[in-house]
PDB file of N, CA and C in Angstrom:
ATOM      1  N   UNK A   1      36.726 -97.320  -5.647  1.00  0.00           N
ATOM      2  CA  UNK A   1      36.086 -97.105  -4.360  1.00  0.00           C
ATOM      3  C   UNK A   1      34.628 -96.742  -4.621  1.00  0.00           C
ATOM      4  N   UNK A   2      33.830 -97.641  -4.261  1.00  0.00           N
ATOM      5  CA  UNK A   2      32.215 -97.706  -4.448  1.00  0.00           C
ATOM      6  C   UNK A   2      31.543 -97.026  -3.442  1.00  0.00           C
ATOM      7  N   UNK A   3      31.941 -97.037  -2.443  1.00  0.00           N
ATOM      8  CA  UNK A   3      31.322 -96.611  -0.684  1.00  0.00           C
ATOM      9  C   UNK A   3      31.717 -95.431  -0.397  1.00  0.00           C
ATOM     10  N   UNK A   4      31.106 -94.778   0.123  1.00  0.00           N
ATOM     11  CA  UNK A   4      31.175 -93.148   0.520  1.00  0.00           C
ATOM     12  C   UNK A   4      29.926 -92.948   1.643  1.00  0.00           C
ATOM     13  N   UNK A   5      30.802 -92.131   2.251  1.00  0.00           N
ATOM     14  CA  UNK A   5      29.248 -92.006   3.349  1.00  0.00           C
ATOM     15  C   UNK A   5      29.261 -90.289   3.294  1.00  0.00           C
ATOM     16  N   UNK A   6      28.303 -89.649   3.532  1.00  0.00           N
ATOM     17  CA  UNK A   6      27.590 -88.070   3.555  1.00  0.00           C
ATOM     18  C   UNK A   6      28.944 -87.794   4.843  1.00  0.00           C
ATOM     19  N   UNK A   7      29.581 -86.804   4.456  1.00  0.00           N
ATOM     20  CA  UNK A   7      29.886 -86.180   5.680  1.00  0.00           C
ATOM     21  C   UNK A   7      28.909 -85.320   6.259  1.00  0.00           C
ATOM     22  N   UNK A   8      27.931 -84.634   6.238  1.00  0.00           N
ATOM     23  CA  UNK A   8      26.934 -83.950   6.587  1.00  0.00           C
ATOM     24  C   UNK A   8      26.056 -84.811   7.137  1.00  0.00           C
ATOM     25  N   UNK A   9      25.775 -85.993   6.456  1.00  0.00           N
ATOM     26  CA  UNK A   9      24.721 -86.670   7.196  1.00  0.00           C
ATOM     27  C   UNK A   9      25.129 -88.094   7.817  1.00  0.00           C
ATOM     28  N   UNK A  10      26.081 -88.614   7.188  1.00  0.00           N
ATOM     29  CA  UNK A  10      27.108 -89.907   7.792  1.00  0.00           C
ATOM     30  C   UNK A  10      25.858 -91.466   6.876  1.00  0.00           C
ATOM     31  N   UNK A  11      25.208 -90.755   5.847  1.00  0.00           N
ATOM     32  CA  UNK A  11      24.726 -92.186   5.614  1.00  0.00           C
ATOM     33  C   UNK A  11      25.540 -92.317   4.285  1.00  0.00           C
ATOM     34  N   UNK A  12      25.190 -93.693   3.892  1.00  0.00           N
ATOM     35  CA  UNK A  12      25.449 -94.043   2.787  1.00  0.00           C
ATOM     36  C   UNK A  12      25.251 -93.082   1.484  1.00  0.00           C
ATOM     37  N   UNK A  13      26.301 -92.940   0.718  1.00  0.00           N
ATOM     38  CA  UNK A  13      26.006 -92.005  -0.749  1.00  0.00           C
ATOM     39  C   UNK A  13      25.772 -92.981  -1.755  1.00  0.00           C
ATOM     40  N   UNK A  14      24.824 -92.779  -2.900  1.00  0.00           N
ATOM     41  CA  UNK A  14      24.812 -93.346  -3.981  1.00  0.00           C
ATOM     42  C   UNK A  14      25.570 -93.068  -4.909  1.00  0.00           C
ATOM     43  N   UNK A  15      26.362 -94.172  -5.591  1.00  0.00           N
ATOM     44  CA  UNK A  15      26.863 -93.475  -6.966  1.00  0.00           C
ATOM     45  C   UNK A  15      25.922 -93.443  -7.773  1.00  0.00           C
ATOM     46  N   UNK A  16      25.907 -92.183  -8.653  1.00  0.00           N
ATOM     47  CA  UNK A  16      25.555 -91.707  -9.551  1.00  0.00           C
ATOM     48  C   UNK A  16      26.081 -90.966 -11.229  1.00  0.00           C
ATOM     49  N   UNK A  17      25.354 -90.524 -11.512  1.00  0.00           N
ATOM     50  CA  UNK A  17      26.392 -89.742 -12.842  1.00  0.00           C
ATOM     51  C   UNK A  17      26.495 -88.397 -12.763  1.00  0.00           C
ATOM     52  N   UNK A  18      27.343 -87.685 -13.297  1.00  0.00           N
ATOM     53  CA  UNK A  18      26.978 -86.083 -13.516  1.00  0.00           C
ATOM     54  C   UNK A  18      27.149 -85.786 -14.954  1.00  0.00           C
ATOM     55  N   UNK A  19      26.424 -85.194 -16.079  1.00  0.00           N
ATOM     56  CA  UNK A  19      26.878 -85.034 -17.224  1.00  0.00           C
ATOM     57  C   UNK A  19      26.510 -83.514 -17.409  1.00  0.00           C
ATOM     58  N   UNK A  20      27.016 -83.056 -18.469  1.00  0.00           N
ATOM     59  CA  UNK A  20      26.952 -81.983 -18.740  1.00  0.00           C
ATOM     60  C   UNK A  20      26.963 -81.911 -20.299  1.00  0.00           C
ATOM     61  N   UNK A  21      25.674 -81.491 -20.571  1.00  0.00           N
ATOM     62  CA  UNK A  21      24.849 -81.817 -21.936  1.00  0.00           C
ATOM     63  C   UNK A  21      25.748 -81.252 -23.237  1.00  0.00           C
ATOM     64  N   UNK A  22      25.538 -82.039 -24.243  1.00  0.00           N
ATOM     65  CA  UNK A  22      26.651 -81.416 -25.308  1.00  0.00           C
ATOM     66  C   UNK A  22      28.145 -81.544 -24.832  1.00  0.00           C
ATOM     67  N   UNK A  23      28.765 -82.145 -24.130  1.00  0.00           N
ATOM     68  CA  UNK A  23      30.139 -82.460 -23.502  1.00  0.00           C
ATOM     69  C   UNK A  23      30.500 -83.673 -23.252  1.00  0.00           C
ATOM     70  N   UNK A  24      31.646 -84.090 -23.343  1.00  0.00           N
ATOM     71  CA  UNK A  24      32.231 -85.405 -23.206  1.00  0.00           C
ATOM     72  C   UNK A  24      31.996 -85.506 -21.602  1.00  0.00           C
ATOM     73  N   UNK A  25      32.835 -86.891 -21.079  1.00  0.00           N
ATOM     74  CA  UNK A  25      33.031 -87.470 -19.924  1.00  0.00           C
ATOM     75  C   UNK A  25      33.723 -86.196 -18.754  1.00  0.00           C
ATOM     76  N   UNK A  26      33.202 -85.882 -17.937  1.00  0.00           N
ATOM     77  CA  UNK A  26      34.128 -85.074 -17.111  1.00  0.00           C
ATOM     78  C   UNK A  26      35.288 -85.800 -16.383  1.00  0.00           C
ATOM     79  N   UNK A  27      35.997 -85.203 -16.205  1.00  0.00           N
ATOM     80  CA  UNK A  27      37.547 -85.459 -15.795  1.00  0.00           C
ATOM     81  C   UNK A  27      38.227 -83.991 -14.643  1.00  0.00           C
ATOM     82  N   UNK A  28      39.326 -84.345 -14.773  1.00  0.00           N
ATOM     83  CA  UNK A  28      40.359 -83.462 -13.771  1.00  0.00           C
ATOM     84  C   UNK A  28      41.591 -83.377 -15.132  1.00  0.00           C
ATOM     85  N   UNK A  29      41.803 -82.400 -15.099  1.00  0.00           N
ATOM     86  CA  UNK A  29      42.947 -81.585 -16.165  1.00  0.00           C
ATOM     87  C   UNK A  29      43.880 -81.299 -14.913  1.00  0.00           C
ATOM     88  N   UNK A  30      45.627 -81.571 -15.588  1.00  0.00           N
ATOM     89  CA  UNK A  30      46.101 -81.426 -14.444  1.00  0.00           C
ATOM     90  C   UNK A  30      47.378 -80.968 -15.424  1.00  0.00           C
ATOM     91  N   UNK A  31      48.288 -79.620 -15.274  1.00  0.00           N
ATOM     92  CA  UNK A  31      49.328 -79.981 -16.104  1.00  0.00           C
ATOM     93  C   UNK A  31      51.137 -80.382 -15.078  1.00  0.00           C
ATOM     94  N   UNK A  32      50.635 -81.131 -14.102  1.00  0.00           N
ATOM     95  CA  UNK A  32      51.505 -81.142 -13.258  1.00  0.00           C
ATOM     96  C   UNK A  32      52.683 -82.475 -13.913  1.00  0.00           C
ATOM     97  N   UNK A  33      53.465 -81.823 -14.671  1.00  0.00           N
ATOM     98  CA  UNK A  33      53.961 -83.389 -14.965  1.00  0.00           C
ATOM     99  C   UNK A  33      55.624 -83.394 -14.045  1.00  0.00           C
ATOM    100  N   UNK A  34      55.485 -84.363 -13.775  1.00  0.00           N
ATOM    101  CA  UNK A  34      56.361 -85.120 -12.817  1.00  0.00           C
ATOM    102  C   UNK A  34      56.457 -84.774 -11.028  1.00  0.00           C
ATOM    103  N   UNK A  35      55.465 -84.096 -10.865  1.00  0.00           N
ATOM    104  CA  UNK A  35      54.999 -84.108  -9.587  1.00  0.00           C
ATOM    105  C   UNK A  35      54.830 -85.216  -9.106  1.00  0.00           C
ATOM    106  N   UNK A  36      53.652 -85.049  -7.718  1.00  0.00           N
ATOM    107  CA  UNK A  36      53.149 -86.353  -6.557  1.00  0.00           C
ATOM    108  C   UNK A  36      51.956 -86.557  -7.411  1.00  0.00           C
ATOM    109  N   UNK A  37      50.833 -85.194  -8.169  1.00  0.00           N
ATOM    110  CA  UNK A  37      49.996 -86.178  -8.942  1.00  0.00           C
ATOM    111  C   UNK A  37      50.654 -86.890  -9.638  1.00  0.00           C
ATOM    112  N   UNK A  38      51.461 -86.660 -10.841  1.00  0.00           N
ATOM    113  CA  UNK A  38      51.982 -87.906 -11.859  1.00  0.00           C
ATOM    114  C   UNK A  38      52.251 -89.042 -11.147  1.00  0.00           C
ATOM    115  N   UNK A  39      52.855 -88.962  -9.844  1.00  0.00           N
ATOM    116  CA  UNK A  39      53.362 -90.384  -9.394  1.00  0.00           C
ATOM    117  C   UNK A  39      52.237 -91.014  -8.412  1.00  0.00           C
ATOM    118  N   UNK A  40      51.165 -90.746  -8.265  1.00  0.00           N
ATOM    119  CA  UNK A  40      49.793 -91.187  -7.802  1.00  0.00           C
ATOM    120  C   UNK A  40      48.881 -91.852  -8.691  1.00  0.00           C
ATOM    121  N   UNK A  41      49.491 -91.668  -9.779  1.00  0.00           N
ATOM    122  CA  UNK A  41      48.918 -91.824 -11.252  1.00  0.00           C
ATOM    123  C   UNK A  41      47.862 -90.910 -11.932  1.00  0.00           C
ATOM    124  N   UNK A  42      48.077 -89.874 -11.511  1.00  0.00           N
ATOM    125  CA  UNK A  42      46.813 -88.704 -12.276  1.00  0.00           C
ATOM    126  C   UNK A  42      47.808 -88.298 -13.213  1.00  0.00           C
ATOM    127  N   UNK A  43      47.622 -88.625 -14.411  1.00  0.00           N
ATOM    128  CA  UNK A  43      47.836 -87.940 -15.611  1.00  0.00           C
ATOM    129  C   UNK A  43      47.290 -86.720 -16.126  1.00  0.00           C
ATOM    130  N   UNK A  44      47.383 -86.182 -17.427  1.00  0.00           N
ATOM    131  CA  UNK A  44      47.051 -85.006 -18.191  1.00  0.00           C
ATOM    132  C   UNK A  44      45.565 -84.910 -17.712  1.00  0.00           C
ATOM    133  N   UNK A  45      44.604 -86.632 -17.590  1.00  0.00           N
ATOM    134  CA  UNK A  45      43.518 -86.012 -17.932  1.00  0.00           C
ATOM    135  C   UNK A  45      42.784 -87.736 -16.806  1.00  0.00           C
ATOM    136  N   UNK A  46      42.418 -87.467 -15.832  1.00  0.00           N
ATOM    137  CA  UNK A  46      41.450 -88.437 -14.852  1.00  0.00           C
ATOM    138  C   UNK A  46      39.943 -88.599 -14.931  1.00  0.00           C
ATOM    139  N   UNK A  47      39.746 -89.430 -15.135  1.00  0.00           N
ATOM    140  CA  UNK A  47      37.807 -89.233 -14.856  1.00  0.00           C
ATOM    141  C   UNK A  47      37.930 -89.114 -13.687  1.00  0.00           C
ATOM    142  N   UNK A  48      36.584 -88.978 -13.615  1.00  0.00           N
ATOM    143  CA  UNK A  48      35.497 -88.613 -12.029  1.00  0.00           C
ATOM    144  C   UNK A  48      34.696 -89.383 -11.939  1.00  0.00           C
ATOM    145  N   UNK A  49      34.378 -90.358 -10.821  1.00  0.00           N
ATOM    146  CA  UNK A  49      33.194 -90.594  -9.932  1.00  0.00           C
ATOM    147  C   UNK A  49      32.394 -89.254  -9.330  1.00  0.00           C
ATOM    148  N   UNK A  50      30.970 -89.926  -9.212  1.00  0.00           N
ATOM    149  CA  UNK A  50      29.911 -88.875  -8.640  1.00  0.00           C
ATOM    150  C   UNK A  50      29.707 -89.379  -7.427  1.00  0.00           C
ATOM    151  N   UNK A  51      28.906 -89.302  -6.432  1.00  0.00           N
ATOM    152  CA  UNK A  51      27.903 -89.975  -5.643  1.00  0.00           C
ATOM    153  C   UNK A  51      27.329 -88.662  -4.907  1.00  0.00           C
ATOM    154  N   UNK A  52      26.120 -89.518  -4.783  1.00  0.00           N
ATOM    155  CA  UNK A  52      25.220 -88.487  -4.206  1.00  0.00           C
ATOM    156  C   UNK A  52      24.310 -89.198  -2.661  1.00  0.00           C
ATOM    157  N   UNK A  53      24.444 -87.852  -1.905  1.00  0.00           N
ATOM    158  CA  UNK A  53      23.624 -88.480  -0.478  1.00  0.00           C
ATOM    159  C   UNK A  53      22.254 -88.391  -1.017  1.00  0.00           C
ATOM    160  N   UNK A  54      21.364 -89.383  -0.620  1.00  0.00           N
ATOM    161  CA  UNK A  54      19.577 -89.403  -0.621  1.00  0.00           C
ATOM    162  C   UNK A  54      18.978 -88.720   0.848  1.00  0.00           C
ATOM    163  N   UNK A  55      19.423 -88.070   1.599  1.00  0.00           N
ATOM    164  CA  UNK A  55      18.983 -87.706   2.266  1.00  0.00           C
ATOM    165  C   UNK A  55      19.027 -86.289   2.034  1.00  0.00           C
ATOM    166  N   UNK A  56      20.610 -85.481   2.031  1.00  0.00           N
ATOM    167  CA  UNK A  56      20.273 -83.953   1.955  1.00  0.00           C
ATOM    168  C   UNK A  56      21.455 -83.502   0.329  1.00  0.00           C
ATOM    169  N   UNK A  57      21.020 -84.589  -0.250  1.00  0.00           N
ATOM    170  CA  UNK A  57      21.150 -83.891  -1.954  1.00  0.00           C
ATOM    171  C   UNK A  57      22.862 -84.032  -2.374  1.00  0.00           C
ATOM    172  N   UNK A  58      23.513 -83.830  -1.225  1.00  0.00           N
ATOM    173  CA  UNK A  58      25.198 -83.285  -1.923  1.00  0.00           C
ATOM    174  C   UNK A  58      25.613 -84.607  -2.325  1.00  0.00           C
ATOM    175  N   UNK A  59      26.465 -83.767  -3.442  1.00  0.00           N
ATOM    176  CA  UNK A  59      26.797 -84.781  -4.631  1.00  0.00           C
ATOM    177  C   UNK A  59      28.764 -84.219  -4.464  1.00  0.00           C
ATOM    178  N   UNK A  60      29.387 -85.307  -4.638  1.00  0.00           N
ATOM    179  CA  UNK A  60      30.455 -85.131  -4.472  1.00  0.00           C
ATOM    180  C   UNK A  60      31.264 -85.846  -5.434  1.00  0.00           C
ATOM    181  N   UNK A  61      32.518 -85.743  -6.084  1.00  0.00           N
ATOM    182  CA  UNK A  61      33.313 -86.162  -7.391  1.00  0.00           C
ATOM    183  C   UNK A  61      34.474 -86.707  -6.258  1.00  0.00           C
ATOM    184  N   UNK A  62      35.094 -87.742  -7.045  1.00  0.00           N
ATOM    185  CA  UNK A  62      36.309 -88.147  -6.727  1.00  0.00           C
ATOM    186  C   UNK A  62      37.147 -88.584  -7.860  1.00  0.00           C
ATOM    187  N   UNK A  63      38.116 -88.216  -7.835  1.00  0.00           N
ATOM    188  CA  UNK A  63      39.161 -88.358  -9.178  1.00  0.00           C
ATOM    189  C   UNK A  63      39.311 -90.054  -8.663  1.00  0.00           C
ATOM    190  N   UNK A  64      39.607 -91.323  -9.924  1.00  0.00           N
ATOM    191  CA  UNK A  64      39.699 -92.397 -10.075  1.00  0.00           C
ATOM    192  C   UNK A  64      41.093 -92.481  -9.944  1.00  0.00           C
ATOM    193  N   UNK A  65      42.326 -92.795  -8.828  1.00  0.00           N
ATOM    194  CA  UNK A  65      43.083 -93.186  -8.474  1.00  0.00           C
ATOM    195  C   UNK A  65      43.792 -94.017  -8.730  1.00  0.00           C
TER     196      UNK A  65
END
């Protein structure tokens, strides 16, 4: 999912990156095994999407589904 719109502002968000220097890829740690995450497909360990609004800054993550 590429498209996101600002809930604050309702425009279009950019994807972007978030890193965090000296650290691998960020992700979602989850130790839920055999739950609704496992069967959604979130495993031990999910990346993250970023995107960010150009109008009032907020940047928001979404676990990759």
């Amino acid at each position: 999912m590429d498209e996101r719109q600002c809930p604050d502002c309702g425009v279009d968000m950019e994807k972007t990156a978030v890193t965090a220097e000296g650290v691998g890829d960020l992700y979602v740690e989850t130790d839920r095994e055999g739950g609704v995450l496992e069967r959604l497909g979130i495993g031990y360990r999910t990346s993250l999407q970023a995107f960010l609004c150009p109008e009032c800054g907020l940047t928001t993550l979404y676990a990759d589904l």
